[in-house]
Structures are given as C-alpha cells and as structure tokens.
PDB file of N, CA and C in Angstrom:
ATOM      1  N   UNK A   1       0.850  -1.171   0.000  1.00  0.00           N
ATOM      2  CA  UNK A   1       0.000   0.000   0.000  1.00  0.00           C
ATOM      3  C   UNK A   1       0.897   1.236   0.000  1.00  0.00           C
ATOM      4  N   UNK A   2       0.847   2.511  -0.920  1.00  0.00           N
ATOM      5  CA  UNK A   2       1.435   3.157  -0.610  1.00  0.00           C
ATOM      6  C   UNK A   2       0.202   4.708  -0.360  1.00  0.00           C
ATOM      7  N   UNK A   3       1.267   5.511   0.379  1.00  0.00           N
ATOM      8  CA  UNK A   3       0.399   7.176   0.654  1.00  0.00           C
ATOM      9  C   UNK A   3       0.851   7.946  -0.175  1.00  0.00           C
ATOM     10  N   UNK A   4      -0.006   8.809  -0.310  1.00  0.00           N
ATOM     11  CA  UNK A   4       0.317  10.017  -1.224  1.00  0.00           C
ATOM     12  C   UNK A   4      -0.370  11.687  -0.604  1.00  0.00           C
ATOM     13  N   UNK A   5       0.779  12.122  -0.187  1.00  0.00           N
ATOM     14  CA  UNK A   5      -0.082  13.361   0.377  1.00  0.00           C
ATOM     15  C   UNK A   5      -0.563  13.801  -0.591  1.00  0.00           C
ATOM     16  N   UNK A   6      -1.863  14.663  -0.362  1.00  0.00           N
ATOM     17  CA  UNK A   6      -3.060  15.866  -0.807  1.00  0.00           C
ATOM     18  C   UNK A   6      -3.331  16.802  -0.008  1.00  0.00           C
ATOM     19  N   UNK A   7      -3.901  17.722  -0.646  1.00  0.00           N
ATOM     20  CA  UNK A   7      -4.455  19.071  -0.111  1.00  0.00           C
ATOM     21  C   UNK A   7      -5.668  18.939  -0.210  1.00  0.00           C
ATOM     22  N   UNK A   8      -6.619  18.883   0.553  1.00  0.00           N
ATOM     23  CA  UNK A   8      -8.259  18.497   0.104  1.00  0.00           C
ATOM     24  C   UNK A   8      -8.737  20.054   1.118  1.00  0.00           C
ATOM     25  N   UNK A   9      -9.438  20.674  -0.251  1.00  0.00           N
ATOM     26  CA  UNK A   9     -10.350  21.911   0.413  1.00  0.00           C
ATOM     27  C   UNK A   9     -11.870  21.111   0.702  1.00  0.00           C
ATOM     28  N   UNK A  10     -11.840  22.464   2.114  1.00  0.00           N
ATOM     29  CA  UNK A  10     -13.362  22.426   2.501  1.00  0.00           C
ATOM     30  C   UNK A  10     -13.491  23.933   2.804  1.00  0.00           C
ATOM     31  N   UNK A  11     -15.044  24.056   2.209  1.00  0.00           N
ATOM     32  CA  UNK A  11     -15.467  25.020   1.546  1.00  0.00           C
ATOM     33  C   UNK A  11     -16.620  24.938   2.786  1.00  0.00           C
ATOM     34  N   UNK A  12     -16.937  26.017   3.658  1.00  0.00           N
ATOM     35  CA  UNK A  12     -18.320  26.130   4.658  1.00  0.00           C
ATOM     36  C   UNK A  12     -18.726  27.754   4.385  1.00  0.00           C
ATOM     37  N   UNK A  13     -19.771  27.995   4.013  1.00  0.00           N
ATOM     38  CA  UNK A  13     -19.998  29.294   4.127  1.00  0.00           C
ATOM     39  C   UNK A  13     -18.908  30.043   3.482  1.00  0.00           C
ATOM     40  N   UNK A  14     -18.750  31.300   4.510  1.00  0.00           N
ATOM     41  CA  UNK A  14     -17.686  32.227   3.968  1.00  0.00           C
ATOM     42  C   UNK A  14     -16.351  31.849   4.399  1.00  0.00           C
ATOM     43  N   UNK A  15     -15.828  30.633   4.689  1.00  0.00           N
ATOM     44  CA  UNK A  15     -14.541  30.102   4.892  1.00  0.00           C
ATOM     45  C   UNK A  15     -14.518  29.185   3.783  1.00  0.00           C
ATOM     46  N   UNK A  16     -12.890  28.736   3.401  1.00  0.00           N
ATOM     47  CA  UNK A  16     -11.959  27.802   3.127  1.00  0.00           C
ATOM     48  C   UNK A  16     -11.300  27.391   4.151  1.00  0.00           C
ATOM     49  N   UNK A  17     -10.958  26.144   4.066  1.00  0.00           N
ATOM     50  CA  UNK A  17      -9.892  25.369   4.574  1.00  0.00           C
ATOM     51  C   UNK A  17      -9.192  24.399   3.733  1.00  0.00           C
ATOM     52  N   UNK A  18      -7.763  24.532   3.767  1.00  0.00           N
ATOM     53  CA  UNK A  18      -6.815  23.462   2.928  1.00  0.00           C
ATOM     54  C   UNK A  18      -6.160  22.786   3.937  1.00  0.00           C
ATOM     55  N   UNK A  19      -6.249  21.550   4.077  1.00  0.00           N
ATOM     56  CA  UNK A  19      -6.495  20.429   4.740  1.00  0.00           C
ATOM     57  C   UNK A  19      -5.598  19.786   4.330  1.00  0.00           C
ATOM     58  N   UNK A  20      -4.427  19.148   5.028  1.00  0.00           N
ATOM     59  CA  UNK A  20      -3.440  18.201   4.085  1.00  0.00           C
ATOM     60  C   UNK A  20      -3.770  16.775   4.863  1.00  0.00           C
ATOM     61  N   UNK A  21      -3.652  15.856   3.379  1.00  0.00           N
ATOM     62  CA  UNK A  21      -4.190  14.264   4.214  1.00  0.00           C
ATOM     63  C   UNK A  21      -3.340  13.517   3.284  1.00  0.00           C
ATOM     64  N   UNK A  22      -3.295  12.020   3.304  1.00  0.00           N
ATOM     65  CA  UNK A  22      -2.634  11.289   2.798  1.00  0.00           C
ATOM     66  C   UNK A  22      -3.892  10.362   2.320  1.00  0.00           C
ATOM     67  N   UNK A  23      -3.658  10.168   1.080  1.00  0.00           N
ATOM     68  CA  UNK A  23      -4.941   8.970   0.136  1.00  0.00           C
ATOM     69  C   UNK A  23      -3.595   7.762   0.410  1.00  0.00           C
ATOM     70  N   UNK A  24      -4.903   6.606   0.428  1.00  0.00           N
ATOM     71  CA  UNK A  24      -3.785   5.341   0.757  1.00  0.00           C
ATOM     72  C   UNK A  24      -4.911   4.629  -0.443  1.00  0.00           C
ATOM     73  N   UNK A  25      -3.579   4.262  -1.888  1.00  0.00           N
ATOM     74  CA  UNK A  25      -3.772   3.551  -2.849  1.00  0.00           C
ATOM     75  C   UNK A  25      -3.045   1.855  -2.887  1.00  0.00           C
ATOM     76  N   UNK A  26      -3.738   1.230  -3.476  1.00  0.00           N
ATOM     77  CA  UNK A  26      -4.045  -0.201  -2.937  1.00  0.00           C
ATOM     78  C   UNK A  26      -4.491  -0.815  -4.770  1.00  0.00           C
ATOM     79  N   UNK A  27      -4.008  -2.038  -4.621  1.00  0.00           N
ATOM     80  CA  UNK A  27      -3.937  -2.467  -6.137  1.00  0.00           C
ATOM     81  C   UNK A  27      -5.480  -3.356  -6.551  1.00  0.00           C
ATOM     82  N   UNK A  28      -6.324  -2.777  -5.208  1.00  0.00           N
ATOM     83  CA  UNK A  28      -7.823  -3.259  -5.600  1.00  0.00           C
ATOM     84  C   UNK A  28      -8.257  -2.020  -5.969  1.00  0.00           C
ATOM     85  N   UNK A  29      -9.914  -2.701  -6.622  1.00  0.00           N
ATOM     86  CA  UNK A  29     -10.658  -0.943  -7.194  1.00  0.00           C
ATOM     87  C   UNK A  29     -11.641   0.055  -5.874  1.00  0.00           C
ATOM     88  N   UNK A  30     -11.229  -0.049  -5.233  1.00  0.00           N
ATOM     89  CA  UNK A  30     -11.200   0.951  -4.283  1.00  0.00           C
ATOM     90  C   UNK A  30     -10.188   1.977  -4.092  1.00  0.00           C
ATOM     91  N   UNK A  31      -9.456   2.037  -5.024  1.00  0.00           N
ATOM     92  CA  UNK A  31      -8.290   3.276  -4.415  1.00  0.00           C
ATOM     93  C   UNK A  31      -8.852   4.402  -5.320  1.00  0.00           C
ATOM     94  N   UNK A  32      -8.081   5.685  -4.977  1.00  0.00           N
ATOM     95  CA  UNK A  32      -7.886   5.998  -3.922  1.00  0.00           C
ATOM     96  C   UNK A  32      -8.932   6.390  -2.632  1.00  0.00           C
ATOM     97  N   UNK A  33      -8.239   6.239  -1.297  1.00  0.00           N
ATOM     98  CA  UNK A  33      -9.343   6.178  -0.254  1.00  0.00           C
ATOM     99  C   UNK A  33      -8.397   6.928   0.843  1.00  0.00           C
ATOM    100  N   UNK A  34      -9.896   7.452   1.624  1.00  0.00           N
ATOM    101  CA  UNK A  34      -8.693   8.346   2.835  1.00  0.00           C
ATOM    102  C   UNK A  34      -8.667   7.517   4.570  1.00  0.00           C
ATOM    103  N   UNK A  35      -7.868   7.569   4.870  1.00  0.00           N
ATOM    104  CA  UNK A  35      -7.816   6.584   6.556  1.00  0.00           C
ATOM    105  C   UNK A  35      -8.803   7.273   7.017  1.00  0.00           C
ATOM    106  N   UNK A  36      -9.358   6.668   8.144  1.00  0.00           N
ATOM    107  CA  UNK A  36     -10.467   7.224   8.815  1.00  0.00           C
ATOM    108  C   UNK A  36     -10.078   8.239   9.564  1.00  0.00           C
ATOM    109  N   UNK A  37      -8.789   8.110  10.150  1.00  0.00           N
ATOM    110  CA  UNK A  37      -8.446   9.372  10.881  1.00  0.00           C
ATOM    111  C   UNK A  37      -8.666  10.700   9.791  1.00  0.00           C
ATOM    112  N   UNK A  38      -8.068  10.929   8.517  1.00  0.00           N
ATOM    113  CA  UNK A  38      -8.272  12.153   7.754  1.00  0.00           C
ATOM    114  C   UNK A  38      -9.718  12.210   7.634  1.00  0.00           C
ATOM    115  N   UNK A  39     -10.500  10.928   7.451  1.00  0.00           N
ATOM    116  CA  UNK A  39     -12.318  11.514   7.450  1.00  0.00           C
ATOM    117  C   UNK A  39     -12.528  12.382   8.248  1.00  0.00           C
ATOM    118  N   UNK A  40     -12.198  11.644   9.429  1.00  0.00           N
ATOM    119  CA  UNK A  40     -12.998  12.673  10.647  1.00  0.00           C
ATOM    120  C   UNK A  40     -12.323  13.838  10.848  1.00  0.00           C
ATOM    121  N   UNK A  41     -10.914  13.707  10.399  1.00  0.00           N
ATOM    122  CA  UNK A  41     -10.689  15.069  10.142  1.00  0.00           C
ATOM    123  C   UNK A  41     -10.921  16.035   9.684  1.00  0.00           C
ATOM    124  N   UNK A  42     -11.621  16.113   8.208  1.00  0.00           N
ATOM    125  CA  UNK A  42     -12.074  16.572   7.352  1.00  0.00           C
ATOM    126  C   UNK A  42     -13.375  17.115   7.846  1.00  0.00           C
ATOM    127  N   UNK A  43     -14.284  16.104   8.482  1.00  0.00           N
ATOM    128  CA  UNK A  43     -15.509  15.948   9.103  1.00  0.00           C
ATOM    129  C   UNK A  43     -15.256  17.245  10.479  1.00  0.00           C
ATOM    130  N   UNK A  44     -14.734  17.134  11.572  1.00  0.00           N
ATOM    131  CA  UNK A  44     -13.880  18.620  11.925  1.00  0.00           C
ATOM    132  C   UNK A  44     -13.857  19.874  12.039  1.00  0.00           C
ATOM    133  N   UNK A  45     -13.226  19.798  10.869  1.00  0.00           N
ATOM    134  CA  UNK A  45     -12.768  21.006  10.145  1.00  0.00           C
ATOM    135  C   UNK A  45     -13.879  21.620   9.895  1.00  0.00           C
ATOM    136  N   UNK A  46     -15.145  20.576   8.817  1.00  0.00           N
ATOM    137  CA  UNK A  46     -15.959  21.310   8.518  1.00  0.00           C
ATOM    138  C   UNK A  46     -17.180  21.695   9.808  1.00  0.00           C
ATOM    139  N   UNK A  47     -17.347  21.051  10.704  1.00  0.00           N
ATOM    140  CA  UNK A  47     -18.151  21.265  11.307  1.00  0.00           C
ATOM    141  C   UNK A  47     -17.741  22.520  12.064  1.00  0.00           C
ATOM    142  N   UNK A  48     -16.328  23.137  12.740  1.00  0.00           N
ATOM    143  CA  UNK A  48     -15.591  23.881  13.439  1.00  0.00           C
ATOM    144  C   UNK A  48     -16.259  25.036  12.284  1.00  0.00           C
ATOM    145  N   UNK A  49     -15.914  24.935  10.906  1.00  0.00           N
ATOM    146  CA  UNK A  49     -16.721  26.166   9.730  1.00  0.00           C
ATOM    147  C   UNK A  49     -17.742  26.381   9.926  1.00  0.00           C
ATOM    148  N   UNK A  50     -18.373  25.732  10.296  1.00  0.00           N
ATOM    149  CA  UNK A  50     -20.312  25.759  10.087  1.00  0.00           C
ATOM    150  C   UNK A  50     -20.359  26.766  11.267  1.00  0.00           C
ATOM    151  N   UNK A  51     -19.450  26.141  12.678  1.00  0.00           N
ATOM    152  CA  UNK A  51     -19.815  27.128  13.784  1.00  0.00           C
ATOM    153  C   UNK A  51     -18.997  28.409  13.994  1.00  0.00           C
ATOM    154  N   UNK A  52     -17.923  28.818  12.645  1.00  0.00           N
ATOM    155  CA  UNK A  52     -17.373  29.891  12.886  1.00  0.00           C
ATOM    156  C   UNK A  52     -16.304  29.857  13.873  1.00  0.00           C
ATOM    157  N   UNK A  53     -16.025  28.791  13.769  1.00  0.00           N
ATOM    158  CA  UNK A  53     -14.588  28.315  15.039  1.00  0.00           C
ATOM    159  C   UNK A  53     -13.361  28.147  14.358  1.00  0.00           C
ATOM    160  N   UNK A  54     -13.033  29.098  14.108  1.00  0.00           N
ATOM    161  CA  UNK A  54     -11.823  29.152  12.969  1.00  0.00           C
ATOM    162  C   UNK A  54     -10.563  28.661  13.777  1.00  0.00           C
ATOM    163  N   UNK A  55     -10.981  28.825  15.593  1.00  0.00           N
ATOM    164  CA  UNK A  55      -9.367  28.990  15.785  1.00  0.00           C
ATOM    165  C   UNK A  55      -9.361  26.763  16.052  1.00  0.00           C
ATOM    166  N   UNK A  56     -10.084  26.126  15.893  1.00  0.00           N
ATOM    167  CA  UNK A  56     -10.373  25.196  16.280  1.00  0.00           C
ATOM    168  C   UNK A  56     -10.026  24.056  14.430  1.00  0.00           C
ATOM    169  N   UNK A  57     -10.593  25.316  13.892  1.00  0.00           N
ATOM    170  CA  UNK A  57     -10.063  24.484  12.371  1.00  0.00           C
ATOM    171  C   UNK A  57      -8.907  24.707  12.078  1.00  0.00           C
ATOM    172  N   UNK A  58      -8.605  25.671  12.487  1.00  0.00           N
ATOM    173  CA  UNK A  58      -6.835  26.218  12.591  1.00  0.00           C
ATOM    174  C   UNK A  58      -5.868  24.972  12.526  1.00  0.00           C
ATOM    175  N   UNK A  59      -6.088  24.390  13.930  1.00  0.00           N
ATOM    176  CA  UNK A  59      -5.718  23.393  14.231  1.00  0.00           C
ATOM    177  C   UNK A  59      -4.972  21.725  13.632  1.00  0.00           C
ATOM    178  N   UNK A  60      -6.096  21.656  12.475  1.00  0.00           N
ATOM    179  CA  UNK A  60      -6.283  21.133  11.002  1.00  0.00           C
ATOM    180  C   UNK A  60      -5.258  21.453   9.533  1.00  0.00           C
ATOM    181  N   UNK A  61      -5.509  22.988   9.159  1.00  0.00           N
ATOM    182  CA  UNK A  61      -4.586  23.140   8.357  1.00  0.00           C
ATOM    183  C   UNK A  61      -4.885  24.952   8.354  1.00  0.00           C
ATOM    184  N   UNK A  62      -5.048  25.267   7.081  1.00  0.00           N
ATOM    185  CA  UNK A  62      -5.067  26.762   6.514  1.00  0.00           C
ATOM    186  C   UNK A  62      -6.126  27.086   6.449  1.00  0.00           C
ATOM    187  N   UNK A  63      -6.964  28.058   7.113  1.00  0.00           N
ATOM    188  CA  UNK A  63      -7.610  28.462   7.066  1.00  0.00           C
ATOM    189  C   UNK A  63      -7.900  30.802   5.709  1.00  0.00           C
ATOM    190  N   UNK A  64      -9.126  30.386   5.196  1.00  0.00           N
ATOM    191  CA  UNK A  64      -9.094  31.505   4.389  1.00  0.00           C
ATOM    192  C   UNK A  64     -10.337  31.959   4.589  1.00  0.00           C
ATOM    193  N   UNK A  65     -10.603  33.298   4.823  1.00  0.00           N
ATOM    194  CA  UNK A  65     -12.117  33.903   4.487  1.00  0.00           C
ATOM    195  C   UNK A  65     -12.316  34.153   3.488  1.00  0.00           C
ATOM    196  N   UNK A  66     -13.338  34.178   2.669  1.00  0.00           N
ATOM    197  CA  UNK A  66     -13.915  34.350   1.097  1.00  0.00           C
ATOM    198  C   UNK A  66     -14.137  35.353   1.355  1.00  0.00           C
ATOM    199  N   UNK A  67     -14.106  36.218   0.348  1.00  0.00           N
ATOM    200  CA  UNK A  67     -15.115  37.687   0.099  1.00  0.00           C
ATOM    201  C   UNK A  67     -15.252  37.986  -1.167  1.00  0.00           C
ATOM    202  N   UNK A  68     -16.634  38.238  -1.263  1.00  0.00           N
ATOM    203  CA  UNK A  68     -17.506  38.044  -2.753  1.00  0.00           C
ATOM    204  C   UNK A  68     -16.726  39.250  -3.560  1.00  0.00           C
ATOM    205  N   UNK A  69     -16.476  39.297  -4.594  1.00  0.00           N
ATOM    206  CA  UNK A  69     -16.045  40.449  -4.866  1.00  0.00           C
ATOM    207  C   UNK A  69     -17.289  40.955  -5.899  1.00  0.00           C
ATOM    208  N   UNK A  70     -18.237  40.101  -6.979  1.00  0.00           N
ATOM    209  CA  UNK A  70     -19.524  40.874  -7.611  1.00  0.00           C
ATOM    210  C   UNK A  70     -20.600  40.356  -6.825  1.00  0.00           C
ATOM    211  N   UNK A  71     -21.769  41.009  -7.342  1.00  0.00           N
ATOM    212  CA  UNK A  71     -23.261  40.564  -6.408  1.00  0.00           C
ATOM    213  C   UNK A  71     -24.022  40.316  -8.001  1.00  0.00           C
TER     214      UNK A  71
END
C-alpha cells in the first residue's frame, strides 16, 4: 500500500480550509481512499466552519475567508 499526500479543500460558508491528508492507494478498485483518521478530520474542520470556530479548524490546516467580490 502506498500514501500520497493531498491538499483536500473544505469550503463552509464564507470560509476555506486546505487540509493536508494522505490517500492510501491499494492495487484493488477501491483506491484511492482516505484513513479514517483524515475523514474525521475533514468531518472537523468542517463542522468547526459551520460554527465559525476558525481557531479550532486552525488546528487542522489553513484556514481563508472568502469575500464576494460581484453581487
């Protein structure tokens, strides 16, 4: 089995987060797939967005605020 780091964004509202995880590819047709630890990581992150807990997704990876620039 080998890993391959990634950057996987999550997108909540008016935040980003870039999230670094490792996909673990495997010579069955299930690859690529993420360990459960990066799910719930991911899982996290986004929920910490939903509640505006930036310093808690922090934690995770990079955090960015969006701002619309047309309407």
């Amino acid at each position: 089995m080998k890993r391959q780091r990634r950057t996987k964004l999550v997108h909540e509202g008016r935040y980003l987060a870039e999230v670094d995880v490792e996909l673990l590819v495997t010579d069955d047709e299930w690859f690529p797939y993420l360990s459960v630890e990066d799910a719930y990581k991911l899982d996290a992150v986004r929920e910490a967005l939903k509640k505006g807990d930036t310093t808690t997704a922090a934690r995770y990876g990079r955090i960015f605020s969006l701002t619309p620039i047309a309407v």
